[in-house]
C-alpha atoms as a PDB file:
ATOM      1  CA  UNK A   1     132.429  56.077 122.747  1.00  0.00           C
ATOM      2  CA  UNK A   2     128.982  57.761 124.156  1.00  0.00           C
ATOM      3  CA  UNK A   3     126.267  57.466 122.653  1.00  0.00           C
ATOM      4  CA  UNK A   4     125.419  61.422 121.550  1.00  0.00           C
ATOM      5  CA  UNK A   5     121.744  63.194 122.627  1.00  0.00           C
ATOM      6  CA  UNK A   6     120.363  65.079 119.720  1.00  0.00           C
ATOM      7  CA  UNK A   7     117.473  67.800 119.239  1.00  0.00           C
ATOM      8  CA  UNK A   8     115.829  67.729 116.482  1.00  0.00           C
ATOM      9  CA  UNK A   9     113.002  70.466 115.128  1.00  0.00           C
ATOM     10  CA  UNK A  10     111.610  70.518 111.944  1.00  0.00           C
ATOM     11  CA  UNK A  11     108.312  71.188 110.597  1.00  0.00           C
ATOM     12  CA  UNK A  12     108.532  68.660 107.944  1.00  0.00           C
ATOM     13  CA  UNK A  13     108.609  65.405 108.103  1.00  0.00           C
ATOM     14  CA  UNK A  14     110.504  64.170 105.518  1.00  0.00           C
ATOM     15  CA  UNK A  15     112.771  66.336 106.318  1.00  0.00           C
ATOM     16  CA  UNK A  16     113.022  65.220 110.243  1.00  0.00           C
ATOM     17  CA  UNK A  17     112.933  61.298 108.629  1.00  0.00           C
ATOM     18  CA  UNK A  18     116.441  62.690 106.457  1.00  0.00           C
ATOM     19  CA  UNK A  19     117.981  63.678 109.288  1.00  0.00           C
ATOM     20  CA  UNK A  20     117.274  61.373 111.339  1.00  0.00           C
ATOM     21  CA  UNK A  21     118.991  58.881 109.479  1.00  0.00           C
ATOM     22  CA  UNK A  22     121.514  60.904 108.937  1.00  0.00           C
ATOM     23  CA  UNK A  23     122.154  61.540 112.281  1.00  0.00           C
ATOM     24  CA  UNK A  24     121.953  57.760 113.195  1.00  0.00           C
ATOM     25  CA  UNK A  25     124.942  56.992 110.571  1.00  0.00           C
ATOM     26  CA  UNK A  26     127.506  55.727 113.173  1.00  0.00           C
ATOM     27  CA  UNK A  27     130.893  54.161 113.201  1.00  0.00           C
ATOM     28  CA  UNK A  28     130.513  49.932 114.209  1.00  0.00           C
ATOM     29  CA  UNK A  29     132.470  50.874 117.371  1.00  0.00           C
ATOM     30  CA  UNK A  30     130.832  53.531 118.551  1.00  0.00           C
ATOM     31  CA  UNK A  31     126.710  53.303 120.357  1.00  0.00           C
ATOM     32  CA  UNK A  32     124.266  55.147 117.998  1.00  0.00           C
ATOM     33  CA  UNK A  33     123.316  58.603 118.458  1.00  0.00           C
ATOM     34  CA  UNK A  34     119.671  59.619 120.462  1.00  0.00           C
ATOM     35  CA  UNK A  35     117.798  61.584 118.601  1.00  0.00           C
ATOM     36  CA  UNK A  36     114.591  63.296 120.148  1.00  0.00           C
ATOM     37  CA  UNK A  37     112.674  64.608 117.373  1.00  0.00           C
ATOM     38  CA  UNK A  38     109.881  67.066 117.030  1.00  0.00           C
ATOM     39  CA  UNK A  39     108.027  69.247 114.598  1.00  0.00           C
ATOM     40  CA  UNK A  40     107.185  72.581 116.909  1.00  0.00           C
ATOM     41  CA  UNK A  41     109.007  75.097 118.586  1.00  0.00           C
ATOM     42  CA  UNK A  42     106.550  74.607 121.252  1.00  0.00           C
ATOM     43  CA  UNK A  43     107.734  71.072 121.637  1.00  0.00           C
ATOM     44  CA  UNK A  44     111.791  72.176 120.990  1.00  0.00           C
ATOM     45  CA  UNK A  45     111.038  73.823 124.441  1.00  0.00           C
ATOM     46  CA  UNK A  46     109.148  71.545 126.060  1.00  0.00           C
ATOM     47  CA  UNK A  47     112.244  68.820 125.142  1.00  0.00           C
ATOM     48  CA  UNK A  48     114.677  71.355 126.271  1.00  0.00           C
ATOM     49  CA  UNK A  49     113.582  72.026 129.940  1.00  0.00           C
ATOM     50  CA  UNK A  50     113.004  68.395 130.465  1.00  0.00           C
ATOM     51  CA  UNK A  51     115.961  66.723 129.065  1.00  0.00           C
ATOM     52  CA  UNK A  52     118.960  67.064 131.305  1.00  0.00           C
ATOM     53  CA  UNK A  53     121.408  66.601 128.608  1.00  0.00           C
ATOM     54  CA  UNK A  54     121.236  67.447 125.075  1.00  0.00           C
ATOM     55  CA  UNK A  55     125.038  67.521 123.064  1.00  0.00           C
ATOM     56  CA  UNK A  56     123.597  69.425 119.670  1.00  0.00           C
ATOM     57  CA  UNK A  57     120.321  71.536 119.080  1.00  0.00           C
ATOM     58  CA  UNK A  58     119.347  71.441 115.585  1.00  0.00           C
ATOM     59  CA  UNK A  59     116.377  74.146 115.410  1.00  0.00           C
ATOM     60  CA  UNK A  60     114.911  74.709 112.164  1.00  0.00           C
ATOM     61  CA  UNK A  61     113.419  79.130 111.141  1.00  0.00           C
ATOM     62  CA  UNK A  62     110.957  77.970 108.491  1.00  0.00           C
ATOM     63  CA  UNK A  63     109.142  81.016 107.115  1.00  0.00           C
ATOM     64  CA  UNK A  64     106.211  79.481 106.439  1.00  0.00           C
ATOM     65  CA  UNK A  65     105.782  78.475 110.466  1.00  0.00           C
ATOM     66  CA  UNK A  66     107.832  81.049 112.260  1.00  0.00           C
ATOM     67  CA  UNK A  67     109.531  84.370 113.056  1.00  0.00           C
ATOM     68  CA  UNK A  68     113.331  84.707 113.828  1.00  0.00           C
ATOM     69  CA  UNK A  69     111.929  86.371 117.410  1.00  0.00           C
ATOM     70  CA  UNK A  70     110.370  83.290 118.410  1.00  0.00           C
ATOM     71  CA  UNK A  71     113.565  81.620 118.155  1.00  0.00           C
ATOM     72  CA  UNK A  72     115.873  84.189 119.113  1.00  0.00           C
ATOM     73  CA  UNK A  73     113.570  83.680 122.499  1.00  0.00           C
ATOM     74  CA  UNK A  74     114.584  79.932 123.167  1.00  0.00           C
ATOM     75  CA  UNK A  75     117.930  80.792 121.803  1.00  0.00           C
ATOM     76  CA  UNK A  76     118.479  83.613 124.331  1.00  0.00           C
ATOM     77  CA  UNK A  77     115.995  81.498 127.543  1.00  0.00           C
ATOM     78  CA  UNK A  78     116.242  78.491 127.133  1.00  0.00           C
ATOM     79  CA  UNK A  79     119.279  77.139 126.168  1.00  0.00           C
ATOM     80  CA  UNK A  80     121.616  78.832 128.367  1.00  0.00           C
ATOM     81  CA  UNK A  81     119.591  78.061 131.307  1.00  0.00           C
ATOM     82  CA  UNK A  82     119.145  74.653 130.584  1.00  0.00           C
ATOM     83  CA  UNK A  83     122.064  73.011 127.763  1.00  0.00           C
ATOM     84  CA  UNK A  84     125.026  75.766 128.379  1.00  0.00           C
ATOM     85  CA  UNK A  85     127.473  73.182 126.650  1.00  0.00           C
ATOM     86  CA  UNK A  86     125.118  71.935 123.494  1.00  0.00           C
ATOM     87  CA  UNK A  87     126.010  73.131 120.125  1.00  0.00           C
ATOM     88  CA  UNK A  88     123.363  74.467 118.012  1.00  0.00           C
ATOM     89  CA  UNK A  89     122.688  74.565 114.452  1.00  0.00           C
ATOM     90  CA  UNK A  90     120.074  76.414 113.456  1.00  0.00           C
ATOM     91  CA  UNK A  91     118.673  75.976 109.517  1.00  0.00           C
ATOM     92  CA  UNK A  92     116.750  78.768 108.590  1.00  0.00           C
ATOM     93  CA  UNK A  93     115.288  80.964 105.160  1.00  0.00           C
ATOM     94  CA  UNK A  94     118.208  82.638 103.204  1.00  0.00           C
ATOM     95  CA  UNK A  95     116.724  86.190 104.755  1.00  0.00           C
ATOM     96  CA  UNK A  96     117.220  85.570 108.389  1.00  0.00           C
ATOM     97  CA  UNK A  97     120.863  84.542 108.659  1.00  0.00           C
ATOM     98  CA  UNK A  98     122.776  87.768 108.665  1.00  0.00           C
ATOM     99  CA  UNK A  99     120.348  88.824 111.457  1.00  0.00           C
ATOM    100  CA  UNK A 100     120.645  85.564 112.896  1.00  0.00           C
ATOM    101  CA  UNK A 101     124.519  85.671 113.032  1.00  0.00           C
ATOM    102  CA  UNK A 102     124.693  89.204 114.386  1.00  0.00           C
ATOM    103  CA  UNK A 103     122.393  88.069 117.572  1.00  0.00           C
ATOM    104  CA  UNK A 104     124.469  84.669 118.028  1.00  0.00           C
ATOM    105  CA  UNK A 105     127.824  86.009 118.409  1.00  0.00           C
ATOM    106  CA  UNK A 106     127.369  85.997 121.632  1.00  0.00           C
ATOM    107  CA  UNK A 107     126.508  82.519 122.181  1.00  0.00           C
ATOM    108  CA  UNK A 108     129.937  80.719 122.546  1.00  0.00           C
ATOM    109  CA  UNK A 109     128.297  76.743 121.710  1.00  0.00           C
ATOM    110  CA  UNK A 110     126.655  78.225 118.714  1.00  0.00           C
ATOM    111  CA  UNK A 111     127.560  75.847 116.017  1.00  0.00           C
ATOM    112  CA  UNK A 112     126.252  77.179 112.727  1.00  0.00           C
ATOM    113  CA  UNK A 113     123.461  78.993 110.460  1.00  0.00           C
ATOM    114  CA  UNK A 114     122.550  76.779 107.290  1.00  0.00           C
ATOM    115  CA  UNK A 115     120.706  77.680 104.302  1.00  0.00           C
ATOM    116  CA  UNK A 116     117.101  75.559 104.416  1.00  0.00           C
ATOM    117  CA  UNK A 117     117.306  74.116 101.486  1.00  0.00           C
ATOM    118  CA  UNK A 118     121.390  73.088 101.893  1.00  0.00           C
ATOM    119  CA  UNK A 119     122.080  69.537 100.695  1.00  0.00           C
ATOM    120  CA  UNK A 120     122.091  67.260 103.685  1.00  0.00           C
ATOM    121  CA  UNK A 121     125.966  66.474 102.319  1.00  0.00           C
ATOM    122  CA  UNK A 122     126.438  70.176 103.701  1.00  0.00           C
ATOM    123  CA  UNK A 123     124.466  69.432 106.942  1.00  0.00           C
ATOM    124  CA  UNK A 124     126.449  66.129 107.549  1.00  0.00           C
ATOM    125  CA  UNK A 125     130.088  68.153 107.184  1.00  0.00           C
ATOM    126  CA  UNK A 126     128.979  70.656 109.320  1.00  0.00           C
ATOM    127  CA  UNK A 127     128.090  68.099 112.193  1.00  0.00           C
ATOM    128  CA  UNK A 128     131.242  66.172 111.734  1.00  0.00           C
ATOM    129  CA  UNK A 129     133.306  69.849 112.002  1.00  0.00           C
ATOM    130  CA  UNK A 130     131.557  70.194 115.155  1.00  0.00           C
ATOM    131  CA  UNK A 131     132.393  66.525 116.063  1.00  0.00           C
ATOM    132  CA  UNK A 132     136.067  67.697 115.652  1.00  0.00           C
ATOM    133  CA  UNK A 133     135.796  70.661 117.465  1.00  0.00           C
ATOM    134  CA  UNK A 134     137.218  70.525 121.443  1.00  0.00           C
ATOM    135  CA  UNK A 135     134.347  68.181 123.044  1.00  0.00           C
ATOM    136  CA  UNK A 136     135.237  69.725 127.022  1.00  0.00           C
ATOM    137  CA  UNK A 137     132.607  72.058 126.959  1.00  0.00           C
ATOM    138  CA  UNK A 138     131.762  73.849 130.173  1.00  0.00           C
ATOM    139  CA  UNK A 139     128.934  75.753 131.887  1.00  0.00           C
ATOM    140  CA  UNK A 140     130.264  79.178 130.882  1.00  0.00           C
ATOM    141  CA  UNK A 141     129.802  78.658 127.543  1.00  0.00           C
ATOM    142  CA  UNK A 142     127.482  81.138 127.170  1.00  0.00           C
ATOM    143  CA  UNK A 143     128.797  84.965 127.670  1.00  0.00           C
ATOM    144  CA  UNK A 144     127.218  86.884 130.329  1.00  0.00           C
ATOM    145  CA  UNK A 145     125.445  89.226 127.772  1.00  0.00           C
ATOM    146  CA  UNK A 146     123.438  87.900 125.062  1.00  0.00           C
ATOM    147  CA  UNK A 147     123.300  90.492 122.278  1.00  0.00           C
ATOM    148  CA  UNK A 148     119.395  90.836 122.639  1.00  0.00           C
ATOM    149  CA  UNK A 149     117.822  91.978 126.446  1.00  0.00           C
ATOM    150  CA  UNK A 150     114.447  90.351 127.269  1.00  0.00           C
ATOM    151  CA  UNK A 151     112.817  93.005 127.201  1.00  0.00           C
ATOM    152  CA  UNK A 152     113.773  93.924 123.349  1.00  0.00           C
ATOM    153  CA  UNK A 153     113.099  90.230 122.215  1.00  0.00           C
ATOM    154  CA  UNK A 154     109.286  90.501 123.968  1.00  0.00           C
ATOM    155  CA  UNK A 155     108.977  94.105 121.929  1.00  0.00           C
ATOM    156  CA  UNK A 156     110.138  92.594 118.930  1.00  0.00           C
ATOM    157  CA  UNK A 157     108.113  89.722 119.142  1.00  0.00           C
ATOM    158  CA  UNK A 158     104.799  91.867 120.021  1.00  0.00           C
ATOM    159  CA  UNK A 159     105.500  94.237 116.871  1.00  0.00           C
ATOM    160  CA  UNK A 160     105.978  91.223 114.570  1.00  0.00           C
ATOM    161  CA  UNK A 161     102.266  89.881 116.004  1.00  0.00           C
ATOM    162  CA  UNK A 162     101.064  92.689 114.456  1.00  0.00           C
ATOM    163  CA  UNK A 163     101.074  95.152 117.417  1.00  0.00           C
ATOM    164  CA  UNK A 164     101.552  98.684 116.815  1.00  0.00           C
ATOM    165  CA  UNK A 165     104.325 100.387 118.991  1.00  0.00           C
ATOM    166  CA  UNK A 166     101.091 102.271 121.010  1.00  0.00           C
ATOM    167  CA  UNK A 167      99.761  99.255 121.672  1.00  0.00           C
ATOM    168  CA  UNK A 168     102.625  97.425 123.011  1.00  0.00           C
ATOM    169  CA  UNK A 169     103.331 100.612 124.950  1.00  0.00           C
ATOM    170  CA  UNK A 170     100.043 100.278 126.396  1.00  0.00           C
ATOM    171  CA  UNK A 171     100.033  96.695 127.249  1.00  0.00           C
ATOM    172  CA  UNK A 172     103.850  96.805 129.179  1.00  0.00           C
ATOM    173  CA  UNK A 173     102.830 100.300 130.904  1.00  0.00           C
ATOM    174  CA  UNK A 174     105.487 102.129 129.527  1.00  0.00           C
ATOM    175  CA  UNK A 175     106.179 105.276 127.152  1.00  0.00           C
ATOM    176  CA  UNK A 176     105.691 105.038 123.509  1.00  0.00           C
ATOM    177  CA  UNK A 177     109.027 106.702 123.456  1.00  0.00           C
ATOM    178  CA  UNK A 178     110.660 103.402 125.608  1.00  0.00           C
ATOM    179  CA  UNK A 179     109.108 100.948 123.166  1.00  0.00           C
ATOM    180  CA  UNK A 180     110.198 103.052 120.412  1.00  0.00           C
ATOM    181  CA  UNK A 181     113.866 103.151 121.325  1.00  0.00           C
ATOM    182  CA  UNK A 182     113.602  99.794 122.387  1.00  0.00           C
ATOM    183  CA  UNK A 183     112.875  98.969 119.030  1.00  0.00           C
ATOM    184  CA  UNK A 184     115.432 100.514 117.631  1.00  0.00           C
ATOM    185  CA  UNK A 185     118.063  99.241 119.700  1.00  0.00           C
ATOM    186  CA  UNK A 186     117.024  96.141 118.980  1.00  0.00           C
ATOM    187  CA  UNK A 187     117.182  96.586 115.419  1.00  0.00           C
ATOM    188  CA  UNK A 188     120.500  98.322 115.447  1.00  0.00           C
ATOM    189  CA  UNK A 189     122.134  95.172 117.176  1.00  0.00           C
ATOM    190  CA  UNK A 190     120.806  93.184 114.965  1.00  0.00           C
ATOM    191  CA  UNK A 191     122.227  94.856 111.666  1.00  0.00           C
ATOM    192  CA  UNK A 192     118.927  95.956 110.290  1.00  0.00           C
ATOM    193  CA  UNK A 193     116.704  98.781 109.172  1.00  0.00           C
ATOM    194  CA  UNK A 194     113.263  97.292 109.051  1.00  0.00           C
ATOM    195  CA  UNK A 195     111.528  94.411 111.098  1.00  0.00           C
ATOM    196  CA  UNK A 196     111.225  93.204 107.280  1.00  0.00           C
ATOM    197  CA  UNK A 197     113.910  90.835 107.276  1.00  0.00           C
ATOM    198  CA  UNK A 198     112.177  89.061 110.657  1.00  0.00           C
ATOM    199  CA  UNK A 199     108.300  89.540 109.334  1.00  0.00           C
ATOM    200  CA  UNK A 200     106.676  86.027 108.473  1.00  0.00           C
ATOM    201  CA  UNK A 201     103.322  86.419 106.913  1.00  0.00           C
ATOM    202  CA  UNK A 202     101.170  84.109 108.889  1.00  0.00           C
END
């Protein structure tokens, strides 16, 4: 059996150490799992446009280090560009999953949301669902239309920097009218009211 090419992100270290080892835990027959592990989304990037092959993403929405835009970005960029056929698991605060889910549907490899603070028992059943799962992925995993446009993810992500919707108008050259709807359409797809449930205080 193949060895199997993991991302890992996390901000914390003893939480990247945890699954680490968890991810190492391997049958005597079968080669041990690669794990490339990293504590910034910055780096998660950097890892996925070099790498040619990665089999599971595990990206980690910490509140305390970033927004759900940032990674709805690399979700929506980099990924299907890059690792069409990895699955991704993506542990995050207990407010971003709905919103989270909503935006992934239409990612076909997306694996699953977990809770942050889940019990790596949870984690490790979750990986070895997806190790059941049909293994012949192929480059179309990933639908034609992600639920977010580029355009409403670089909106979104301006507002949460603090931007006011005038401003951002002002800086893309466009009607306050454009970024206004754009906002909104963006927040409609994503099943929410207020840019609340993606705000981190920095």
């Amino acid at each position: 059996m193949e060895s199997v090419k993991i991302l890992l992100q996390c901000p914390c270290e003893f939480t990247r150490i945890g699954m680490i080892s968890l991810l190492n835990t391997h049958d005597s027959d079968a080669k041990a799992n690669r794990v490339v592990s990293v504590s910034s989304l910055e780096q998660a990037e950097d890892v996925l446009v070099m790498n040619d092959k990665l089999d599971i993403i595990i990206l980690t929405l910490n509140s305390l280090y970033y927004n759900a835009v940032e990674l709805l970005d690399v979700l929506s960029r980099r990924i299907p560009i890059h690792h069409p056929g990895s699955k991704i698991i993506i542990l995050t605060d207990k407010k971003c999953i709905e919103a989270l889910k909503r935006h992934l549907k239409g990612i076909e490899n997306f694996g699953t949301i977990l809770e942050i603070c889940v019990p790596i028992e949870k984690i490790q059943s979750e990986l070895l669902k997806m190790d059941s799962l049909d293994k012949s992925l192929t480059n179309s995993a990933i639908k034609a239309n992600c639920v977010l446009s580029s355009r409403e993810l670089t909106i979104l992500k301006k507002l949460l920097h603090g931007k006011s919707i005038s401003q951002v108008a002002k800086e893309l050259a466009l009607n306050y009218k454009t970024i206004s709807h754009y906002k909104r359409s963006a927040m409609s797809k994503l099943g929410i009211r207020t840019l609340h449930p993606l705000f981190i205080p920095f």
